[in-house]
Protein backbone atom coordinates (compact mmCIF):
# COMPACT_ATOMS: atom_id res chain seq x y z
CA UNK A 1 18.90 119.99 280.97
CA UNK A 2 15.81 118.93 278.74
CA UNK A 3 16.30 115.69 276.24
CA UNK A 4 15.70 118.47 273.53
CA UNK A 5 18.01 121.19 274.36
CA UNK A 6 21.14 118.11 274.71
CA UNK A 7 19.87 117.10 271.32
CA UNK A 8 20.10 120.83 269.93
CA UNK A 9 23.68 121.11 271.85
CA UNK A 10 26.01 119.78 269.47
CA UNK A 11 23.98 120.69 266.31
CA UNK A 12 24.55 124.47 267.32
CA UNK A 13 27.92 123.89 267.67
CA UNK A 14 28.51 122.35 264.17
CA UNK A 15 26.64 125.17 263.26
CA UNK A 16 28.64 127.75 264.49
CA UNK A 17 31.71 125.70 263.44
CA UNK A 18 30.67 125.54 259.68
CA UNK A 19 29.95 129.46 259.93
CA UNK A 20 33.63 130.14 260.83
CA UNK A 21 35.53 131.73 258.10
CA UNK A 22 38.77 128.69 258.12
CA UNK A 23 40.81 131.26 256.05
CA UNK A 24 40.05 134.23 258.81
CA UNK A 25 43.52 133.49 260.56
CA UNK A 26 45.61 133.72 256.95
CA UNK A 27 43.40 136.98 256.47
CA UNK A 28 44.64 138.98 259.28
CA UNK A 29 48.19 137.89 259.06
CA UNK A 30 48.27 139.24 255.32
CA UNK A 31 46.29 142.07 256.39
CA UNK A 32 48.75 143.23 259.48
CA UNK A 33 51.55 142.24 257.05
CA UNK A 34 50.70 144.86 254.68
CA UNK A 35 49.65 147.78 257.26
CA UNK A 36 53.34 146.76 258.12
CA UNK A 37 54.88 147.14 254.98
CA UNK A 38 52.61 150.21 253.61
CA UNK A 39 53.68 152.22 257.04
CA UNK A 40 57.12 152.84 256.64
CA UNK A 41 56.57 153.70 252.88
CA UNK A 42 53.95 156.37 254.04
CA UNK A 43 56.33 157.77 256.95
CA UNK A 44 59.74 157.76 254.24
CA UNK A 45 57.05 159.83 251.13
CA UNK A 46 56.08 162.57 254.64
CA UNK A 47 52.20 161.23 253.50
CA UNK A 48 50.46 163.59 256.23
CA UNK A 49 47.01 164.14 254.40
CA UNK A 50 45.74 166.56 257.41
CA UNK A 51 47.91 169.22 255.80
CA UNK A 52 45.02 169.87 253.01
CA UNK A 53 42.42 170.71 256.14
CA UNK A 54 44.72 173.17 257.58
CA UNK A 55 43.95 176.92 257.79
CA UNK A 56 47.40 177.78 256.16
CA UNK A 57 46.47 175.14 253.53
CA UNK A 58 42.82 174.96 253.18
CA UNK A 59 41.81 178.79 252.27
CA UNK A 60 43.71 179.31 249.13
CA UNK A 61 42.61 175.54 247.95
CA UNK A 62 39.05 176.78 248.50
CA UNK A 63 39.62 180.08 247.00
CA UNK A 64 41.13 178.06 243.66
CA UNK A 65 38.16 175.53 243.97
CA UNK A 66 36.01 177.97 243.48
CA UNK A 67 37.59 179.80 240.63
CA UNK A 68 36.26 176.76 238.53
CA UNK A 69 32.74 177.86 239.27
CA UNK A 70 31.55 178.58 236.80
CA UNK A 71 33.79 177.48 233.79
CA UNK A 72 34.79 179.77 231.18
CA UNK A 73 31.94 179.59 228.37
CA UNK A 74 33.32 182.85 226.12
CA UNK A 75 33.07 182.17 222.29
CA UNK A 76 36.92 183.38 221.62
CA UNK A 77 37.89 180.82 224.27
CA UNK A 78 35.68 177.68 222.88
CA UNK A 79 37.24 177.71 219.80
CA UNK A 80 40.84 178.13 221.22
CA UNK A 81 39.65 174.93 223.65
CA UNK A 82 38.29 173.12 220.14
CA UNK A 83 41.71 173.84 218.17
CA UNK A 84 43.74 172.52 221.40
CA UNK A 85 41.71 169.83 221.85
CA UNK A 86 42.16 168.10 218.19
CA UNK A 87 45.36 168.35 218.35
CA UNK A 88 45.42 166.57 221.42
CA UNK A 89 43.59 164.17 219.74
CA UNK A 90 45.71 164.05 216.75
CA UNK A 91 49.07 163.62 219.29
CA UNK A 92 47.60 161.00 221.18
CA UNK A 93 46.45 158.90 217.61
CA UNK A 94 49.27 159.59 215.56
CA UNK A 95 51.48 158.51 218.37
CA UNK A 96 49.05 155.39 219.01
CA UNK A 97 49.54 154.51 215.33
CA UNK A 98 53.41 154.75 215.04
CA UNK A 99 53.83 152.55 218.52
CA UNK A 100 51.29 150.29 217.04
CA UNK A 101 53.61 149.91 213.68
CA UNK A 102 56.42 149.50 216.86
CA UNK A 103 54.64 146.75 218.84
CA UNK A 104 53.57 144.65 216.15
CA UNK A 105 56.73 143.45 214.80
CA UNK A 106 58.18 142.89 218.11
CA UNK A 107 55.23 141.50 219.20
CA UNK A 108 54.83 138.72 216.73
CA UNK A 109 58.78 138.07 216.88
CA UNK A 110 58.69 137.60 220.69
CA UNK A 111 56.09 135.20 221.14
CA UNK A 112 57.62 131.63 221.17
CA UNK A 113 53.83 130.08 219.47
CA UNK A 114 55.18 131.32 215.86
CA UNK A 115 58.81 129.66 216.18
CA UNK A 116 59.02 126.90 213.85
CA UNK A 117 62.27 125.76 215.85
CA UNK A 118 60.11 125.56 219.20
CA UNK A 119 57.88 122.79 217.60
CA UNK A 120 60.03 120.10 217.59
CA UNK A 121 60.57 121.47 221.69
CA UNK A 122 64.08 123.82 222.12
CA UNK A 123 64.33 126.78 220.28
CA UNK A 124 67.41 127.36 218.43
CA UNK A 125 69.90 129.88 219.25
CA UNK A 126 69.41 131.96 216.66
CA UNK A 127 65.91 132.39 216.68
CA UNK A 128 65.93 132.63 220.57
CA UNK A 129 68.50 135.39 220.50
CA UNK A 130 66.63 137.29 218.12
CA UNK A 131 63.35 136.42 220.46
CA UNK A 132 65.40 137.56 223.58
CA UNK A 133 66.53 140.97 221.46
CA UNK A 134 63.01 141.75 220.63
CA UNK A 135 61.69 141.69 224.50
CA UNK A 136 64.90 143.38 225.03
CA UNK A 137 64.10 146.68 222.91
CA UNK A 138 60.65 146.36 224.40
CA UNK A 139 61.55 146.33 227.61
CA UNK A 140 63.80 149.38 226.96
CA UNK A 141 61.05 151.66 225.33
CA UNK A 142 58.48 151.06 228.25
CA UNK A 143 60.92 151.55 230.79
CA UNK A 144 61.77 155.30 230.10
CA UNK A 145 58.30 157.28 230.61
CA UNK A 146 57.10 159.36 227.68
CA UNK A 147 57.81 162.62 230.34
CA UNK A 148 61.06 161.56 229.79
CA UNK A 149 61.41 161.17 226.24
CA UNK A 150 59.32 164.63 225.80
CA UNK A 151 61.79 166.45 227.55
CA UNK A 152 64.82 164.43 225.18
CA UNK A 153 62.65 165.59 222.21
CA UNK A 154 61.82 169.26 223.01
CA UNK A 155 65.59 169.68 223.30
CA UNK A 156 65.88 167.76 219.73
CA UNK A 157 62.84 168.92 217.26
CA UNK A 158 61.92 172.12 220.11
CA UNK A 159 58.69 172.90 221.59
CA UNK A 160 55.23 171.26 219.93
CA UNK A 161 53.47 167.97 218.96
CA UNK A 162 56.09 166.45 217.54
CA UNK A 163 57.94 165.70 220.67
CA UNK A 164 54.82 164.39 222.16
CA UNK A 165 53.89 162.37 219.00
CA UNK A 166 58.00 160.83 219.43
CA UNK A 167 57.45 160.38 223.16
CA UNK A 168 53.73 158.54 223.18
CA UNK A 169 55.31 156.50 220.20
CA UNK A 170 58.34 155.39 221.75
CA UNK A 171 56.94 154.34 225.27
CA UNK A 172 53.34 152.78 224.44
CA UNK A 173 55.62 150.93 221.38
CA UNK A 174 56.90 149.19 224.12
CA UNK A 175 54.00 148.84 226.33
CA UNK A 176 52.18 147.35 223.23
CA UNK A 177 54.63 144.81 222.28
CA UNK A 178 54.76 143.43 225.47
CA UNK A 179 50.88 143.18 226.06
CA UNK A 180 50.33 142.03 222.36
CA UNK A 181 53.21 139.20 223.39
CA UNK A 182 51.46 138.13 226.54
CA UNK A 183 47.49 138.31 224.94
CA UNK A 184 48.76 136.11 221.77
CA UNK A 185 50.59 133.43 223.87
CA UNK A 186 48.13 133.16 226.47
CA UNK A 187 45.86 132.05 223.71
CA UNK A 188 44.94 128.03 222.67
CA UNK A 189 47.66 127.52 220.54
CA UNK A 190 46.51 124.62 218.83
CA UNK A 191 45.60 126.00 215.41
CA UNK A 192 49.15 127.96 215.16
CA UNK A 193 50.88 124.86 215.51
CA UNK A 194 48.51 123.17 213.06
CA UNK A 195 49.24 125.13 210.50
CA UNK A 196 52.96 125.88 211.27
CA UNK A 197 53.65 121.83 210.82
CA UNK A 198 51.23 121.63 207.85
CA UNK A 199 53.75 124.31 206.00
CA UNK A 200 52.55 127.39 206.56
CA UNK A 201 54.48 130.61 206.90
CA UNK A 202 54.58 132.57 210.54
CA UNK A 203 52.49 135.39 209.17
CA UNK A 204 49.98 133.30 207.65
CA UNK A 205 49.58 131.55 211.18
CA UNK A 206 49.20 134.51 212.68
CA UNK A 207 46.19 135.62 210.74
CA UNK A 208 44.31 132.82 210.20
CA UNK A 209 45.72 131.14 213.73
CA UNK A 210 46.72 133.73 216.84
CA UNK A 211 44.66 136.90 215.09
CA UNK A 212 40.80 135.62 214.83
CA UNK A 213 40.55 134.26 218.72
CA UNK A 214 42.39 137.38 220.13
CA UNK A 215 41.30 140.10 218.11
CA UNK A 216 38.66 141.64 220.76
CA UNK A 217 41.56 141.62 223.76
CA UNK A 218 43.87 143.23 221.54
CA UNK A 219 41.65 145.85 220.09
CA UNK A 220 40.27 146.64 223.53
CA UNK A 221 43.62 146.82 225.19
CA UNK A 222 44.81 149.13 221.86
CA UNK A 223 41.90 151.42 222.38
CA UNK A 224 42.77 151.93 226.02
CA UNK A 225 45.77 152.72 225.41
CA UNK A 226 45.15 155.64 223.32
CA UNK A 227 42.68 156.60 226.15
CA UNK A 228 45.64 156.64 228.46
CA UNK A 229 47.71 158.07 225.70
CA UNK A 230 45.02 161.43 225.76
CA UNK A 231 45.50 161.75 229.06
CA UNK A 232 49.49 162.04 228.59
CA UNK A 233 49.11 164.50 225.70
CA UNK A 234 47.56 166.55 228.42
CA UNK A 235 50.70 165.99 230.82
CA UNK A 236 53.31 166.17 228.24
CA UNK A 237 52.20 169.77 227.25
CA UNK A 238 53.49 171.15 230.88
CA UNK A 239 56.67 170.60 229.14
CA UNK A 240 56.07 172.06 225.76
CA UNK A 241 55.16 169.43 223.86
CA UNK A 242 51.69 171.03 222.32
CA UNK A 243 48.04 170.68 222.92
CA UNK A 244 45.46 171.12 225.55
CA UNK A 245 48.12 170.12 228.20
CA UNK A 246 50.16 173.11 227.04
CA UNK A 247 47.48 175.88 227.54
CA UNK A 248 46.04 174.10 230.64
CA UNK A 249 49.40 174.60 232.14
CA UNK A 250 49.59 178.53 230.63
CA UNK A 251 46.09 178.74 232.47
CA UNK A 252 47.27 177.53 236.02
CA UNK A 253 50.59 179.63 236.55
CA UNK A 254 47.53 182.47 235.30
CA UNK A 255 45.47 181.02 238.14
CA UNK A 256 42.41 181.37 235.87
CA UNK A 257 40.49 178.35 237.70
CA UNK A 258 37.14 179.12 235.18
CA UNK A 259 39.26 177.87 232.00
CA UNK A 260 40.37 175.05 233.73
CA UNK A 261 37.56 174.13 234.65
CA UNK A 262 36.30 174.21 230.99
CA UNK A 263 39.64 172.46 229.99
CA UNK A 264 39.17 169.61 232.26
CA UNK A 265 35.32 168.79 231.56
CA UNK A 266 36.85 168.53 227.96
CA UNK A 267 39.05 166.29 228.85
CA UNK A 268 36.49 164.02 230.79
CA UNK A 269 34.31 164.14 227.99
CA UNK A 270 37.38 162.81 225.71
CA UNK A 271 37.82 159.59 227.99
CA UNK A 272 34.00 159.15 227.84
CA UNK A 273 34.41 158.57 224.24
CA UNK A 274 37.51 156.52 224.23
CA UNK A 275 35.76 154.23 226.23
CA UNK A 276 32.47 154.14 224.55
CA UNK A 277 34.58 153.70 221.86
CA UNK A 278 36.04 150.61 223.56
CA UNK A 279 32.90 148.84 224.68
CA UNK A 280 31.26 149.32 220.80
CA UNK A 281 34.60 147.73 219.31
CA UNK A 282 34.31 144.55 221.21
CA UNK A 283 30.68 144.48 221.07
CA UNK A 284 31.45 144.14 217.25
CA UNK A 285 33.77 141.88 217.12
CA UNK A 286 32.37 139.44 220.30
């Protein structure tokens, strides 16, 4: 063995040993741990995705593939797609803006920052109960789906928007008030408390305080949510409650792939705006 190469020796090795991932041993574990847990989930749902690739399965999926080639263009049918597709539109906003008047209140009344009680350290009772009531009702509105309150509703007002409007309102209300809650607290609370001990009322710390440093996250997370609430329009009309959903679904028991194919590029085009939408609204108020 040369002077150089027993020089080299335990340099390569220190090498090698820096170049070890020391986490690689934590890695696996956590990765056979959840092949472990994911399996039996997969075996109790019957996941078998070779089912779509079999002959039985395959040739009619084809044959309906290919239906949407090309989509349905006619004139007559546009404007039908136009007239569906504001009122989707106008489901998915007006519900946005009723769970928005929803989340706000229970929002601001759930967020320990804006007790004037929780200054001094404890909360009160009162003022925690009514804190504790307010994640309560929130916590009740998200947990039913808006499937769920569409099909309460279409038994209630009958078949249309307004049981989609009711059922978007009701669960995103919810949904809101909870994220609102989170965004505003996770913020530097400094200035809220500022003014709250200088004598200033909890809405007035709120505007001036929580509002200015949060008011991209909160508009950003609000215009993604009527994104996602577009998207349920479109589910809620397979059970009759209006809109593009409702004569999508008319269109697949017809098994007329060309209009839903026309349907569907509307309704990517739709989420292409929302989020444009999105990225312009906190590029103007960054």
């Amino acid at each position: 063995m040369t002077p150089n190469s027993m020089t080299n020796s335990p340099g390569s090795g220190t090498t090698l040993a820096t170049q070890r991932d020391p986490a690689w041993m934590g890695r696996v574990f956590w990765f056979l741990a959840a092949i472990a847990i994911a399996w039996p989930m997969l075996v109790a749902t019957e996941f078998k995705p070779w089912v779509l690739f079999e002959p039985s399965s395959l040739k009619p999926t084809l044959k309906f593939l290919g239906d949407f080639v090309p989509p349905k263009v006619e004139p007559g049918f546009l404007a039908m797609v136009a007239k569906e597709t504001w009122r989707t539109v106008a489901i998915a906003t007006a519900g946005i803006a009723i769970a928005f008047l929803i989340a706000v209140p229970l929002a601001i009344i759930s967020i320990r920052v804006l007790s004037v009680s929780a200054l001094t350290g404890r909360m009160n009772l009162l003022p925690a109960s009514v804190r504790y009531a307010a994640r309560t009702i929130a916590i009740l509105l998200r947990s039913v789906p808006e499937l769920i309150w569409a099909l309460v509703f279409v038994r209630v007002v009958g078949l249309g928007p307004t049981a989609g409007v009711l059922a978007i309102a009701l669960t995103y209300g919810g949904m809101l008030g909870k994220v609102y809650a989170e965004i505003l607290e996770s913020g530097e609370p400094h200035a809220t408390t500022s003014l709250l001990r200088n004598g200033s009322g909890r809405l007035q710390a709120f505007f001036y305080g929580l509002l200015p440093q949060n008011s991209a996250e909160l508009t950003s997370y609000t215009v993604y949510r009527w994104e996602c609430a577009i998207r349920s329009s479109a589910v809620l009309g397979f059970v009759g409650a209006g809109g593009l959903g409702q004569q999508m679904d008319t269109s697949m028991k017809m098994f007329a792939g060309a209009e839903v194919a026309t349907m569907l590029l509307v309704f990517i085009a739709l989420v292409w705006i929302a989020d444009s939408a999105s990225a312009w609204l906190r590029k103007a108020l960054a």
